[in-house]
Protein backbone atom coordinates (compact mmCIF):
# COMPACT_ATOMS: atom_id res chain seq x y z
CA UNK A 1 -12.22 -50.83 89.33
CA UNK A 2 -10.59 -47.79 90.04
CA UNK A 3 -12.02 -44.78 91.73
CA UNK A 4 -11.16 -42.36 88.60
CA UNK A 5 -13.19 -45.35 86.48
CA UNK A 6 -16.80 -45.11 88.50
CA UNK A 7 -16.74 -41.37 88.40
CA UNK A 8 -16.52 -40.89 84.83
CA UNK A 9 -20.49 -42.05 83.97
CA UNK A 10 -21.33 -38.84 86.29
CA UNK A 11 -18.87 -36.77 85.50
CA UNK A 12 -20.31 -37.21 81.60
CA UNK A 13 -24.17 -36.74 82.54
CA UNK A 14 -23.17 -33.76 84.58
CA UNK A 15 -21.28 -32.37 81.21
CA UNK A 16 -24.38 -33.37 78.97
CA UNK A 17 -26.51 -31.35 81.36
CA UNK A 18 -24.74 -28.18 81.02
CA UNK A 19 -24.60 -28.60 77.34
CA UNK A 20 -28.19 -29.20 77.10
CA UNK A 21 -28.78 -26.06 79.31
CA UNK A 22 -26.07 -23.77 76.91
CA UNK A 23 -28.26 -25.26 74.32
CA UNK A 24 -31.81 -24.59 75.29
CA UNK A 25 -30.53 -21.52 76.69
CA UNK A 26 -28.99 -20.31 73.06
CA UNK A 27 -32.41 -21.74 71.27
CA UNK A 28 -34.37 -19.38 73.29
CA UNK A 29 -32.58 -16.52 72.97
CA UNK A 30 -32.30 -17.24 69.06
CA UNK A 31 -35.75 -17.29 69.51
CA UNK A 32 -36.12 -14.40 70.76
CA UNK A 33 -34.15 -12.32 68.33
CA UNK A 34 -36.05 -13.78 65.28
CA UNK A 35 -39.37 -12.67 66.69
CA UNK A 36 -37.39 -9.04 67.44
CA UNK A 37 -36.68 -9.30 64.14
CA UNK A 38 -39.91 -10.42 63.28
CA UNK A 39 -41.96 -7.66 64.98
CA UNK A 40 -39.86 -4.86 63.55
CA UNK A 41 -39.98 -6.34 59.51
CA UNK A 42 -43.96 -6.53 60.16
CA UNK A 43 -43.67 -3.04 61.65
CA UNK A 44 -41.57 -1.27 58.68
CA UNK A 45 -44.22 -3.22 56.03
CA UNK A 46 -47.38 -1.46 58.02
CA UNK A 47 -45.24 1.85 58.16
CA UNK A 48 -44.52 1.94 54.63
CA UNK A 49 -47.95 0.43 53.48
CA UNK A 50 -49.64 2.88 55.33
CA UNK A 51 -47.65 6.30 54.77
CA UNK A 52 -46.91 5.06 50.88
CA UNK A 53 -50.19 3.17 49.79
CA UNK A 54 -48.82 3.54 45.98
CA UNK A 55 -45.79 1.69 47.13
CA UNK A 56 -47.77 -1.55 47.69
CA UNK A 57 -47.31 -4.83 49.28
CA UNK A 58 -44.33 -6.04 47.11
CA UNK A 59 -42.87 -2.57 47.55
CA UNK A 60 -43.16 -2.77 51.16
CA UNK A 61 -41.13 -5.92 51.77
CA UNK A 62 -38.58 -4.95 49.15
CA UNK A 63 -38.16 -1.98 51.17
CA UNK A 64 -38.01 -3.50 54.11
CA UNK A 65 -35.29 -6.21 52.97
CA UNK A 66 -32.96 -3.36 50.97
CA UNK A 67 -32.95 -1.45 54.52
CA UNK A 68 -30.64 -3.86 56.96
CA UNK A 69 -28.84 -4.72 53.55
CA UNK A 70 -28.01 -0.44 53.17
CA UNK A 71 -27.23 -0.55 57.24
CA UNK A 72 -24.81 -3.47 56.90
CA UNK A 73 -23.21 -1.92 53.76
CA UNK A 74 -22.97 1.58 55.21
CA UNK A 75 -20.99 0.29 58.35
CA UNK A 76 -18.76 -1.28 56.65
CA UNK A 77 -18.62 1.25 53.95
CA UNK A 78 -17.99 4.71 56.14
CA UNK A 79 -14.38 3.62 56.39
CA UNK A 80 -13.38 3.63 53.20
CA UNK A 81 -15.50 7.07 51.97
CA UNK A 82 -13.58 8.74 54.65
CA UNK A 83 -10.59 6.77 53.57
CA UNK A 84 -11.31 8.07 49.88
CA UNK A 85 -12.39 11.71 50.72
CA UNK A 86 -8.99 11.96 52.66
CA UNK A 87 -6.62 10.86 49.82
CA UNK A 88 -8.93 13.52 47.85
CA UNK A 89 -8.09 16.17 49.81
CA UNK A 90 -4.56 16.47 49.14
CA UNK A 91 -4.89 16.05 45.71
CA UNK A 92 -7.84 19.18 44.87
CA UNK A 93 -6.04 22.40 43.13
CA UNK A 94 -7.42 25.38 42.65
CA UNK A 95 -10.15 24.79 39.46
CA UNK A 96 -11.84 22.33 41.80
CA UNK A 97 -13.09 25.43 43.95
CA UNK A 98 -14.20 26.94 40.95
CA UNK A 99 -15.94 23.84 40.20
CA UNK A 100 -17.68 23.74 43.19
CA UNK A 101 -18.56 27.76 43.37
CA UNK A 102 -20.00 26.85 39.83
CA UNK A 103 -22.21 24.51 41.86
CA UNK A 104 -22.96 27.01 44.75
CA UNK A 105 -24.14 29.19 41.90
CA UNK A 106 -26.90 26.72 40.71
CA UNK A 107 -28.57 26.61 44.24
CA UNK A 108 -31.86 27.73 44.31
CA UNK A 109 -33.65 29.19 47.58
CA UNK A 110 -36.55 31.05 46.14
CA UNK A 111 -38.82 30.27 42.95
CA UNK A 112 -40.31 33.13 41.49
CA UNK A 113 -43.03 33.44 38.32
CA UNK A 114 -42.22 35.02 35.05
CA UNK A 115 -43.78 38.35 35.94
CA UNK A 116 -41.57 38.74 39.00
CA UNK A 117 -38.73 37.56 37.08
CA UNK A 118 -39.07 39.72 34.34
CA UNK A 119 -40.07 42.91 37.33
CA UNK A 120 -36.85 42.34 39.00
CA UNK A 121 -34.46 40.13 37.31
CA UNK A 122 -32.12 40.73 40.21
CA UNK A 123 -33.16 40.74 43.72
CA UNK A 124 -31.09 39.48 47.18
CA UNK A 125 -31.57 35.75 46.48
CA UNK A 126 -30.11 36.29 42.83
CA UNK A 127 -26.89 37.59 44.43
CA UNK A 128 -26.35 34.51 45.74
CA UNK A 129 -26.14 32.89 42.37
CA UNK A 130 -24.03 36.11 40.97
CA UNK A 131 -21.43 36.22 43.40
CA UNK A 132 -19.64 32.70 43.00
CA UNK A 133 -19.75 33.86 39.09
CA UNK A 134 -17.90 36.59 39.85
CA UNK A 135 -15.29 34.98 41.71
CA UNK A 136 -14.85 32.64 39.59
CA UNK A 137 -14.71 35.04 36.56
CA UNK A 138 -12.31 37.53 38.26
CA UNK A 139 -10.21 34.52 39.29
CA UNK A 140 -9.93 32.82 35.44
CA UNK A 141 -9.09 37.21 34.46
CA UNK A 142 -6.32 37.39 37.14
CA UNK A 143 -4.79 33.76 35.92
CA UNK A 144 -5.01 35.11 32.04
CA UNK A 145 -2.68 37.95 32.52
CA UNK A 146 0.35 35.91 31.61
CA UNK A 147 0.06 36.06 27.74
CA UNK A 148 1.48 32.69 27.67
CA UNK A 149 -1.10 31.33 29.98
CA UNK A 150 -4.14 33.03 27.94
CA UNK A 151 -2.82 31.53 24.77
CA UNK A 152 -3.06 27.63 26.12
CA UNK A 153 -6.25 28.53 28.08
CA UNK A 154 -7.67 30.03 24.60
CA UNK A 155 -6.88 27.43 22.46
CA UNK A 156 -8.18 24.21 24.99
CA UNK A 157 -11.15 26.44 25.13
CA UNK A 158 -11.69 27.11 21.42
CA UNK A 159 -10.68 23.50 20.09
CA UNK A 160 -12.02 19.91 19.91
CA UNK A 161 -15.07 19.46 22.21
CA UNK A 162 -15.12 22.45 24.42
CA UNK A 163 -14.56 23.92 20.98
CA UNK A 164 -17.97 23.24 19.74
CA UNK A 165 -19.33 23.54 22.94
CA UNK A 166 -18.10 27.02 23.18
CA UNK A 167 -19.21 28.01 19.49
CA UNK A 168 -22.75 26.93 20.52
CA UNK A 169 -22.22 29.43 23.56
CA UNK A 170 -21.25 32.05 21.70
CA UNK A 171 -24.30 31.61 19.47
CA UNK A 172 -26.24 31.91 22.55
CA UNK A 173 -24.93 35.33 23.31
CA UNK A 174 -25.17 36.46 19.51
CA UNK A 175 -29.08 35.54 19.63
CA UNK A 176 -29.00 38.48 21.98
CA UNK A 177 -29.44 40.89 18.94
CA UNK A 178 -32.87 39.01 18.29
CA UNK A 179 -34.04 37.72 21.44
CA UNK A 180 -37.60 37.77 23.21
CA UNK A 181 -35.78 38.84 26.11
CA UNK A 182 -32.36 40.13 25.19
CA UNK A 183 -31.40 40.82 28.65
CA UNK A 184 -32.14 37.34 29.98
CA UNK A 185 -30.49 36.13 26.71
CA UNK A 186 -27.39 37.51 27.55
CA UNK A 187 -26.83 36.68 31.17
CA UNK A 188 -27.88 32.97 30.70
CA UNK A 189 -25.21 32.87 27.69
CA UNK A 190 -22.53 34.23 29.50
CA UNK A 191 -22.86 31.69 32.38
CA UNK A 192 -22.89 29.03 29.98
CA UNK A 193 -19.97 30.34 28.49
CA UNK A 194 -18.23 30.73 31.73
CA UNK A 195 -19.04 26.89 32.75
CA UNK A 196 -17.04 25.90 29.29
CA UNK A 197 -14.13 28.12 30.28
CA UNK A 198 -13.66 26.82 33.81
CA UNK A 199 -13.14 22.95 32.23
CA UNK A 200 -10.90 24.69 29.30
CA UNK A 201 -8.43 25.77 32.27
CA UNK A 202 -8.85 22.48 34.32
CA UNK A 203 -7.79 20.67 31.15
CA UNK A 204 -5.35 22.98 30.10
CA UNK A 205 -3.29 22.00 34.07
CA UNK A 206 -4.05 18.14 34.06
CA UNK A 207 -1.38 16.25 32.66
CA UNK A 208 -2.37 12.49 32.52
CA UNK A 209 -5.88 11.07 32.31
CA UNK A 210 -4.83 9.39 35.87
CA UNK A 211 -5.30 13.13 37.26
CA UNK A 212 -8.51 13.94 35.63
CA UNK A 213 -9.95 11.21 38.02
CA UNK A 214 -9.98 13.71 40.79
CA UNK A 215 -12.40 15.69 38.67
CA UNK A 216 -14.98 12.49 38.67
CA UNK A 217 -14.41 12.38 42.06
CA UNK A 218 -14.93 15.76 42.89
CA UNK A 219 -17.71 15.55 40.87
CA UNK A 220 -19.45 12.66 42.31
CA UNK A 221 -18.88 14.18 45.96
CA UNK A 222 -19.91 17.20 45.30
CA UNK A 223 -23.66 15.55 44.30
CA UNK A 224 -23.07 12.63 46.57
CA UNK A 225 -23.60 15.79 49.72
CA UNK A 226 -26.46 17.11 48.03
CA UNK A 227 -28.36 13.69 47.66
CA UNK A 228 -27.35 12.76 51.35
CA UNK A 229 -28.97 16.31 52.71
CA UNK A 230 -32.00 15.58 50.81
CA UNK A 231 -32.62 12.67 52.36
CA UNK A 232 -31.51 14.66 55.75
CA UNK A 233 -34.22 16.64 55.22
CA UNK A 234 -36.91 14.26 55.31
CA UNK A 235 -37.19 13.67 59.36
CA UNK A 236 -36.53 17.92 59.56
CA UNK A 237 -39.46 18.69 57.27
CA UNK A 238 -41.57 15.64 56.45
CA UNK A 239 -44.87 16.94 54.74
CA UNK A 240 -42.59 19.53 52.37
CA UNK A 241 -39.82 16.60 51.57
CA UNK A 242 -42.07 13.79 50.21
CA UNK A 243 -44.81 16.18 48.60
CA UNK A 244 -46.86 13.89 46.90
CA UNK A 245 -45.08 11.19 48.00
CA UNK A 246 -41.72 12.21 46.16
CA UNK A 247 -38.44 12.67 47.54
CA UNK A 248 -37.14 16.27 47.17
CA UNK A 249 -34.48 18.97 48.45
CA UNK A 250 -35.84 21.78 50.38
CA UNK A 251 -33.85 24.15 51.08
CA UNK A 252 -32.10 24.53 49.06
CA UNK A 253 -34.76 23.34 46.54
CA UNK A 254 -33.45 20.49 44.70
CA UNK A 255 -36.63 18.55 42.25
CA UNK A 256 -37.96 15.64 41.91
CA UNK A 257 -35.74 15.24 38.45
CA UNK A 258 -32.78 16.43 39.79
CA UNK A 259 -32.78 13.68 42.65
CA UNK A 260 -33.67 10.88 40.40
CA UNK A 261 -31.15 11.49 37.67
CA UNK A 262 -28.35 11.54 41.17
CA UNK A 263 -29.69 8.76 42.07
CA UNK A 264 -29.51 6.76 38.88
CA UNK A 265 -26.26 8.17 38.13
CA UNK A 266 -24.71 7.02 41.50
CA UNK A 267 -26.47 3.60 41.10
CA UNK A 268 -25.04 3.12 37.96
CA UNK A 269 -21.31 4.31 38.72
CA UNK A 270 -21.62 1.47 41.72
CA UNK A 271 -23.16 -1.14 39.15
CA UNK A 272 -19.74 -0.32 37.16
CA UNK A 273 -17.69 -1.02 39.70
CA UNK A 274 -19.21 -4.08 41.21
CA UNK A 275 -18.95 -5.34 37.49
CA UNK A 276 -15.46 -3.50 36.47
CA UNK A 277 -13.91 -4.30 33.07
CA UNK A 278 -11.53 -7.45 33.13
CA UNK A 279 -8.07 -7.03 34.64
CA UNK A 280 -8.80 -3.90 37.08
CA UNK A 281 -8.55 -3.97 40.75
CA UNK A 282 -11.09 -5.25 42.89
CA UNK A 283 -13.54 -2.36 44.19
CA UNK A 284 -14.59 -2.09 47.47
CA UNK A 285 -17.62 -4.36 47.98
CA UNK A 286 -19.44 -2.78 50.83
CA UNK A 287 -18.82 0.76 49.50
CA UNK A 288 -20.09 -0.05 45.92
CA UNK A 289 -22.91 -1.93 47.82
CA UNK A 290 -24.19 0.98 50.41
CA UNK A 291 -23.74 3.29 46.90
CA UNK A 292 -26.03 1.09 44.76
CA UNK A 293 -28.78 0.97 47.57
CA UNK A 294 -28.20 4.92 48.05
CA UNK A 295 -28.90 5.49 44.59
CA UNK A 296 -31.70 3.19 44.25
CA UNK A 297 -33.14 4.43 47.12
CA UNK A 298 -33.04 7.81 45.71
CA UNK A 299 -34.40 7.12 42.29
CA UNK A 300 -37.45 5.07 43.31
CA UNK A 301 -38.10 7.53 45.78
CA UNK A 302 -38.33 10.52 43.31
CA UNK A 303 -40.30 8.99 40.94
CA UNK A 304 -38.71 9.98 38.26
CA UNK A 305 -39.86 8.13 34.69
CA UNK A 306 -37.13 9.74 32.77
CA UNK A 307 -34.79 9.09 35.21
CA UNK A 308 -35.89 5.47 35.28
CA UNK A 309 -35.59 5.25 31.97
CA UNK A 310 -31.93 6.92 31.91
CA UNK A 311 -30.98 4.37 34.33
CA UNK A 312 -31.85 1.27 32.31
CA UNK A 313 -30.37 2.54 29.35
CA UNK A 314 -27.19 2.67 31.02
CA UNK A 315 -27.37 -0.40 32.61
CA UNK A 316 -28.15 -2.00 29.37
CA UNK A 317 -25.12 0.04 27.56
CA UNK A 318 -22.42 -0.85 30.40
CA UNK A 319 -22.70 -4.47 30.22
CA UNK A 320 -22.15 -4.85 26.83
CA UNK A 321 -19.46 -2.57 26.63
CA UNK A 322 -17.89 -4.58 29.89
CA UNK A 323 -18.55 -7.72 27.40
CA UNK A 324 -21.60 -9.13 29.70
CA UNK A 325 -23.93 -9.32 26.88
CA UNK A 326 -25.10 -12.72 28.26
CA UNK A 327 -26.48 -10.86 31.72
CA UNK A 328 -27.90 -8.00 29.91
CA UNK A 329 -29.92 -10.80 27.64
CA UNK A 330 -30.85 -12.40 30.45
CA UNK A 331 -32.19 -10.39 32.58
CA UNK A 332 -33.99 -8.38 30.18
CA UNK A 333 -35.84 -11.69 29.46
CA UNK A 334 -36.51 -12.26 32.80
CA UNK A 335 -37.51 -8.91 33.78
CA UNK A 336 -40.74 -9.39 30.89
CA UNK A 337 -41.07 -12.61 32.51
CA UNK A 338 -41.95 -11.38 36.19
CA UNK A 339 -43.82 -8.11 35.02
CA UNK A 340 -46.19 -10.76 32.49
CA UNK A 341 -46.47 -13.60 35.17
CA UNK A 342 -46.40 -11.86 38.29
CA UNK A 343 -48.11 -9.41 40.03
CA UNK A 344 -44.55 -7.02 39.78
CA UNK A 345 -45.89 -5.96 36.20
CA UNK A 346 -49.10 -3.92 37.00
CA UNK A 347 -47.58 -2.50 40.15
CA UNK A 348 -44.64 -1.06 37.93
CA UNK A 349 -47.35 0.44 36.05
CA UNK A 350 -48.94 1.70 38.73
CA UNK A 351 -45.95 3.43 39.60
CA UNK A 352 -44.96 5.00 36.71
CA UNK A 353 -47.98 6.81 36.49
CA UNK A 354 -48.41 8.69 39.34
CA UNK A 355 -52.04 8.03 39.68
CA UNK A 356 -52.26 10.52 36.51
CA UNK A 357 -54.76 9.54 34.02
CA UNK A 358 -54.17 7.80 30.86
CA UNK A 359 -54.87 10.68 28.74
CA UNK A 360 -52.08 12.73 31.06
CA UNK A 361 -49.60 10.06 30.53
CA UNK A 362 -50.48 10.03 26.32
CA UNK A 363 -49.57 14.03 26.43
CA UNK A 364 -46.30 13.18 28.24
CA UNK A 365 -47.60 15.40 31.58
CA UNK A 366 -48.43 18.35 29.36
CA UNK A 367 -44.98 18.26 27.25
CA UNK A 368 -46.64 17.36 24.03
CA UNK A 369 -49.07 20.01 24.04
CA UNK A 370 -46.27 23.52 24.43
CA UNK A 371 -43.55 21.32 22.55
CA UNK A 372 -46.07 20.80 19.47
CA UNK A 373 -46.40 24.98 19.28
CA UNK A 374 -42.49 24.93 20.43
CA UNK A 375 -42.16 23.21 17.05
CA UNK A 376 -44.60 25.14 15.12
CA UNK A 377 -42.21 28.44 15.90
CA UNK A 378 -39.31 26.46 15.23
CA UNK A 379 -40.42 26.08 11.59
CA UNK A 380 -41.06 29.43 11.20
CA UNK A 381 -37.90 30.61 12.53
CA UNK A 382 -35.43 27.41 11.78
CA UNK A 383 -31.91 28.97 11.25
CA UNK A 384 -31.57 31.37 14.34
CA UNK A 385 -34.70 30.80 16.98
CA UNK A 386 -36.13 33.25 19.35
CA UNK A 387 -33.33 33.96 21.45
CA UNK A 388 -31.22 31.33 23.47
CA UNK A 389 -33.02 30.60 27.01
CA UNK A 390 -35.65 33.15 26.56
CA UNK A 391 -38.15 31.99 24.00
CA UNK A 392 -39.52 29.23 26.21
CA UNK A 393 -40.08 31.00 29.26
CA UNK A 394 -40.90 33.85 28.50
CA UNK A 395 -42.29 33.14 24.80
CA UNK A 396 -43.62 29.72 24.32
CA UNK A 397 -45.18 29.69 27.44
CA UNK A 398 -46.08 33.29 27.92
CA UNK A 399 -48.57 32.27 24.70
CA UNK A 400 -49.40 29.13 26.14
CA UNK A 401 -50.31 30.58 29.62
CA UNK A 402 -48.33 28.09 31.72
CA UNK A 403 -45.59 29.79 34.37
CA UNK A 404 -43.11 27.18 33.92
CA UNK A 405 -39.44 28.09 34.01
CA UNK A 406 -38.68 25.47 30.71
CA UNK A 407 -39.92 23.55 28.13
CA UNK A 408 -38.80 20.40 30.02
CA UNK A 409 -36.42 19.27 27.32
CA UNK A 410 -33.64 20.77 26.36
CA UNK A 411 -33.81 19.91 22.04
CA UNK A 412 -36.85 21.49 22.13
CA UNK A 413 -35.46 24.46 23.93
CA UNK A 414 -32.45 24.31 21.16
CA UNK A 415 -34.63 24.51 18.49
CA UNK A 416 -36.78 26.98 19.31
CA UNK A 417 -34.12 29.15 21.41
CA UNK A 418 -30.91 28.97 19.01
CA UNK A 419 -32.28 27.38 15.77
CA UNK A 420 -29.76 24.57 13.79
CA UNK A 421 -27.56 27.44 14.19
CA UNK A 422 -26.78 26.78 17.78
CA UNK A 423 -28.45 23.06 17.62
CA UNK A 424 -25.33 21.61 14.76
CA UNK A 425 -22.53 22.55 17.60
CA UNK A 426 -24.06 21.29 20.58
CA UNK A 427 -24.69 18.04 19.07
CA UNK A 428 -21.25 18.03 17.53
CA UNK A 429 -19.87 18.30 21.09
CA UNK A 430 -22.02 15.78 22.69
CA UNK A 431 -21.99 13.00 19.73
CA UNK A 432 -18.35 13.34 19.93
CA UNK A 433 -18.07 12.82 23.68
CA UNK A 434 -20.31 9.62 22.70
CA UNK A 435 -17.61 8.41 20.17
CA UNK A 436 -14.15 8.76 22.19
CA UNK A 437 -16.00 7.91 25.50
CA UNK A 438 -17.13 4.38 24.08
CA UNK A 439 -13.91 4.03 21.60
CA UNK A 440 -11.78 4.02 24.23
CA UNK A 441 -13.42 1.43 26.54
CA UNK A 442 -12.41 -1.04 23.92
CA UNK A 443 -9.09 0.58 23.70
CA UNK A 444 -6.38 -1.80 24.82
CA UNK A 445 -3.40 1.46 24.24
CA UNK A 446 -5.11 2.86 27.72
CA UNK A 447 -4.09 1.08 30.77
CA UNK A 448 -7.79 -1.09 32.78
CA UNK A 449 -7.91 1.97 34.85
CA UNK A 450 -8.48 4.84 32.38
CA UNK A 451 -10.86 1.83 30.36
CA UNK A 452 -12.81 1.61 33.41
CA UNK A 453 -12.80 5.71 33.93
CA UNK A 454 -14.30 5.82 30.23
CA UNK A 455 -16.73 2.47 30.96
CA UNK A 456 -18.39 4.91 34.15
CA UNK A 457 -18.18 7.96 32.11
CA UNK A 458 -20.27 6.39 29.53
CA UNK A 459 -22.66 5.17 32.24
CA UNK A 460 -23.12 9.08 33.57
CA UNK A 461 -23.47 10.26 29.61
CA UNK A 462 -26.17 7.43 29.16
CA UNK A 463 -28.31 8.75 31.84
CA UNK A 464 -28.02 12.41 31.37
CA UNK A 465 -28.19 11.69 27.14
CA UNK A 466 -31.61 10.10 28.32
CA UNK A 467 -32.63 12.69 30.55
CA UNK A 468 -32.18 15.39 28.26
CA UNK A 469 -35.30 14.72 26.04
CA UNK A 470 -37.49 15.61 28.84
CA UNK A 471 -35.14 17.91 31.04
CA UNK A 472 -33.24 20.61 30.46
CA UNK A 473 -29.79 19.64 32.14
CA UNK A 474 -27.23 20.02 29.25
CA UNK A 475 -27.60 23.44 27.94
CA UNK A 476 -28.12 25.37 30.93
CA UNK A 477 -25.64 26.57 33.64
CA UNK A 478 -24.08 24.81 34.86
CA UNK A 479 -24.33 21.30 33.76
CA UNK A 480 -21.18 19.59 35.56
CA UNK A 481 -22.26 16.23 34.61
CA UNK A 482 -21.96 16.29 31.04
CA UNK A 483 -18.56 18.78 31.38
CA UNK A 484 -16.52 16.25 33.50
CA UNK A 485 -17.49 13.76 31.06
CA UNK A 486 -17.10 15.47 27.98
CA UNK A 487 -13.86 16.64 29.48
CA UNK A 488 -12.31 13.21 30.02
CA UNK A 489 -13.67 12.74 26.41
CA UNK A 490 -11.65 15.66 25.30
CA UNK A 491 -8.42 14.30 26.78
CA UNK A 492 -9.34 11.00 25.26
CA UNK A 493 -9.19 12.87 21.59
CA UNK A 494 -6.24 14.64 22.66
CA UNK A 495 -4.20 11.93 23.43
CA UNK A 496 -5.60 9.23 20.46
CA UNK A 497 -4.55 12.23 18.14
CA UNK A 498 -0.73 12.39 19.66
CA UNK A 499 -0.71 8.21 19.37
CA UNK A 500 -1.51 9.28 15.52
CA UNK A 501 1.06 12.09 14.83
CA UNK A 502 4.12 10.10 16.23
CA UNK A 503 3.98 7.12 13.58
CA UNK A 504 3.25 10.12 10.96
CA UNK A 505 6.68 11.95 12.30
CA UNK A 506 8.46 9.34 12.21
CA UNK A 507 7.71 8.30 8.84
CA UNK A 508 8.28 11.59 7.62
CA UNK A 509 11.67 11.57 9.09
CA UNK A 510 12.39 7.99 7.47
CA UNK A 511 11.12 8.87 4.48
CA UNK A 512 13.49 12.25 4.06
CA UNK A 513 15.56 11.99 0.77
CA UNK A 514 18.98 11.84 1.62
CA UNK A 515 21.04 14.80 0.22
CA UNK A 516 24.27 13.64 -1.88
CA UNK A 517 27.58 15.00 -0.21
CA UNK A 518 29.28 18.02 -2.65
């Protein structure tokens, strides 16, 4: 027997050894990382269990899972935003900045009662919300000196969509001569007004529906920044941020309402994308991912009932119109499963209330009480109102006694502000973004990628459509939400109403008598 031959049975225990040791050594530290892991899941449930006792236990751990989930998406995610905001940047032209000064305009740094309001209807904080309006208006009077230019800016302003839109404004600003408040009448109108014009030009430069994306996307960054310093502001100022237990902006101030309808809006742009109609490009997971969990975050966090309720409406909407009827049956059916049979039910309950009291949550918070005398005034003044943005504030609830700035929806505040005389338009204009928005989701004349533009856009109308009835956020300045997506409806129109005249063109041409030769 060789030498080579009686070493081998050593040389083979001595390798067993070390693999032993590599794997003892790897169990242990395994070991160790899972009780790491451990420690710091039991941790986050006792944080969140103790600073949120409404959250609850269930809360807690789904809390505690959705965080490494949003830390893993987010790292892989960063990437492509920057990768998206930079092929952005080229693209922007100049009724983007508008856009956003239209924004900067709608900040808020100071709330004031309606006795100070009405005392001094301008002070230094108001300038900050005048002076982006005046840019913006001396920029759209500089652009309309070309006659030319006025005449195609005048007539996307003053037809289809922004048409009616527009003819509800200028209601607005005729219900000066009978207002409450005339004054207040007549500012509020004219920055509504203003809003309408700024899309009229944007539409009036953008070509193809491929371009209009940039306004989405503007759009969604734009809110995306605000949602992302609200949550910055939670470690800076802790006891003002969660008041009550609700996420909120501030400074600048940014409600409980206004972060639950971002956050259902950008939860339900990522749900769109992670199911996108059939045939379009493949999104990117971990981005849609780290969205989703941003905007969940953000709307549990609020609180927000109507915002809640916005968001499963759209949900609901965009998979049947993405032709997942099955899923939305489904999990519908489950969902009354696990709230009858499992303790998930009463805590969602618990939730939506708020610890407020049965007989606050029958009054809708207080909204049933000033929108029943809101109606009462209504009937006695059904054609015109009380003046556009006035007769809530500083009518309805001036009566009522309750120094609120609206009356927290914004058909009541049509009805009793403008009358049918203002109400017929706006609902023309938003019914009509309804009908080309989900027309052309179904339309197989678009290419995937304007179908899936229209899918989301229908998504962001569901919510806002939703939050509307308890809110105002569509009839005062400046609601960029339902704008970019009534806009995109507007080219929609536009373009389904070329596809028509064409055919009829030709046909006319074909059907030309021919004259006989003298």
């Amino acid at each position: 027997m060789s030498t080579k031959q009686l070493d081998f049975p050593a040389k083979h225990e001595s390798r067993l050894a070390v693999r032993r040791t590599k794997v003892q050594t790897s169990s242990v530290v395994w070991i160790l990382v899972f009780a790491a892991l451990g420690f710091l899941v039991l941790y986050g449930l006792s944080w969140v269990v103790l600073r949120f006792p409404r959250v609850g236990g269930l809360g807690a751990i789904a809390i505690v899972l959705a965080v490494p989930v949003a830390v893993v998406s987010a790292a892989s995610a960063i990437p492509h935003l920057f990768e998206k905001l930079g092929a952005l940047g080229p693209r922007l032209r100049w009724w983007h900045a508008l856009w956003i000064l239209l924004y900067i305009s709608t900040l808020v740094f100071r709330i004031r009662n309606q006795e100070a309001t009405q005392a001094e209807p301008l002070d230094a904080w108001a300038l900050l919300r005048i002076i982006p309006e005046m840019i913006v208006a001396a920029w759209l009077a500089a652009r309309l000196s070309q006659r030319k230019r006025a005449a195609i800016w005048l007539k996307y302003l003053f037809t289809g969509l922004p048409g009616a839109l527009a003819t509800f404004a200028l209601v607005c600003v005729a219900s000066t001569f009978w207002s409450v408040y005339p004054a207040w009448t007549l500012f509020k109108s004219l920055e509504y007004f203003l809003d309408i014009f700024v899309l009229a030009a944007a539409l009036a430069n953008i070509a193809t529906l491929e371009a209009y994306e940039t306004m989405f996307s503007w759009t969604w960054t734009i809110f995306g920044v605000e949602l992302a310093w609200v949550w910055l502001q939670w470690p800076l100022w802790p006891g003002d941020s969660l008041e009550d237990g609700r996420l909120k902006g501030v400074i600048p101030a940014t409600g409980f309402n206004a972060v639950g309808q971002s956050g259902a809006l950008f939860a339900v742009i990522a749900l769109c994308r992670l199911l996108p109609i059939k045939g379009s490009s493949k999104p990117h997971r971990g981005w849609c991912i780290a969205l989703f969990v941003f905007g969940m975050a953000s709307l549990l966090l609020s609180q927000t009932r109507n915002a809640v309720a916005g968001f499963a409406f759209a949900v609901l909407l965009v998979l049947v119109l993405s032709r997942r009827a099955w899923l939305a049956a489904a999990g519908s059916v489950l969902a009354g499963l696990v709230a009858v049979l499992t303790p998930i039910g009463p805590m969602v309950v618990t939730y939506l209330q708020r610890e407020q009291s049965a007989d606050a949550m029958a009054s809708l918070t207080g909204r049933a009480d000033f929108w029943g005398f809101a109606w009462d005034q209504f009937l006695q003044h059904p054609l015109v109102g009380l003046g556009a943005y006035a007769a809530g504030r500083f009518y309805i609830m001036t009566k009522l006694g309750i120094d609120t700035a609206t009356l927290h929806s914004d058909w009541v505040e049509l009805l009793v502000g403008v009358g049918l005389l203002g109400f017929i338009p706006f609902a023309t204009a938003l019914l009509g973004s309804w009908w080309y928005l989900v027309r052309s989701v179904y339309d197989h004349s678009l290419t995937v990628q304007e179908r899936q533009m229209a899918l989301e856009a229908v998504g962001v109308l569901a919510v806002i459509t939703v939050h509307s009835f308890f809110n105002d956020e569509l009839t005062w300045h400046a609601p960029l939400f339902l704008l970019v997506v009534m806009g995109y409806a507007e080219m929609l129109r536009r373009r389904r109403k070329a596809q028509v005249m064409v055919p009829r063109a030709r046909l006319s041409v074909v059907a030309r008598p021919v004259r006989p030769m003298a």
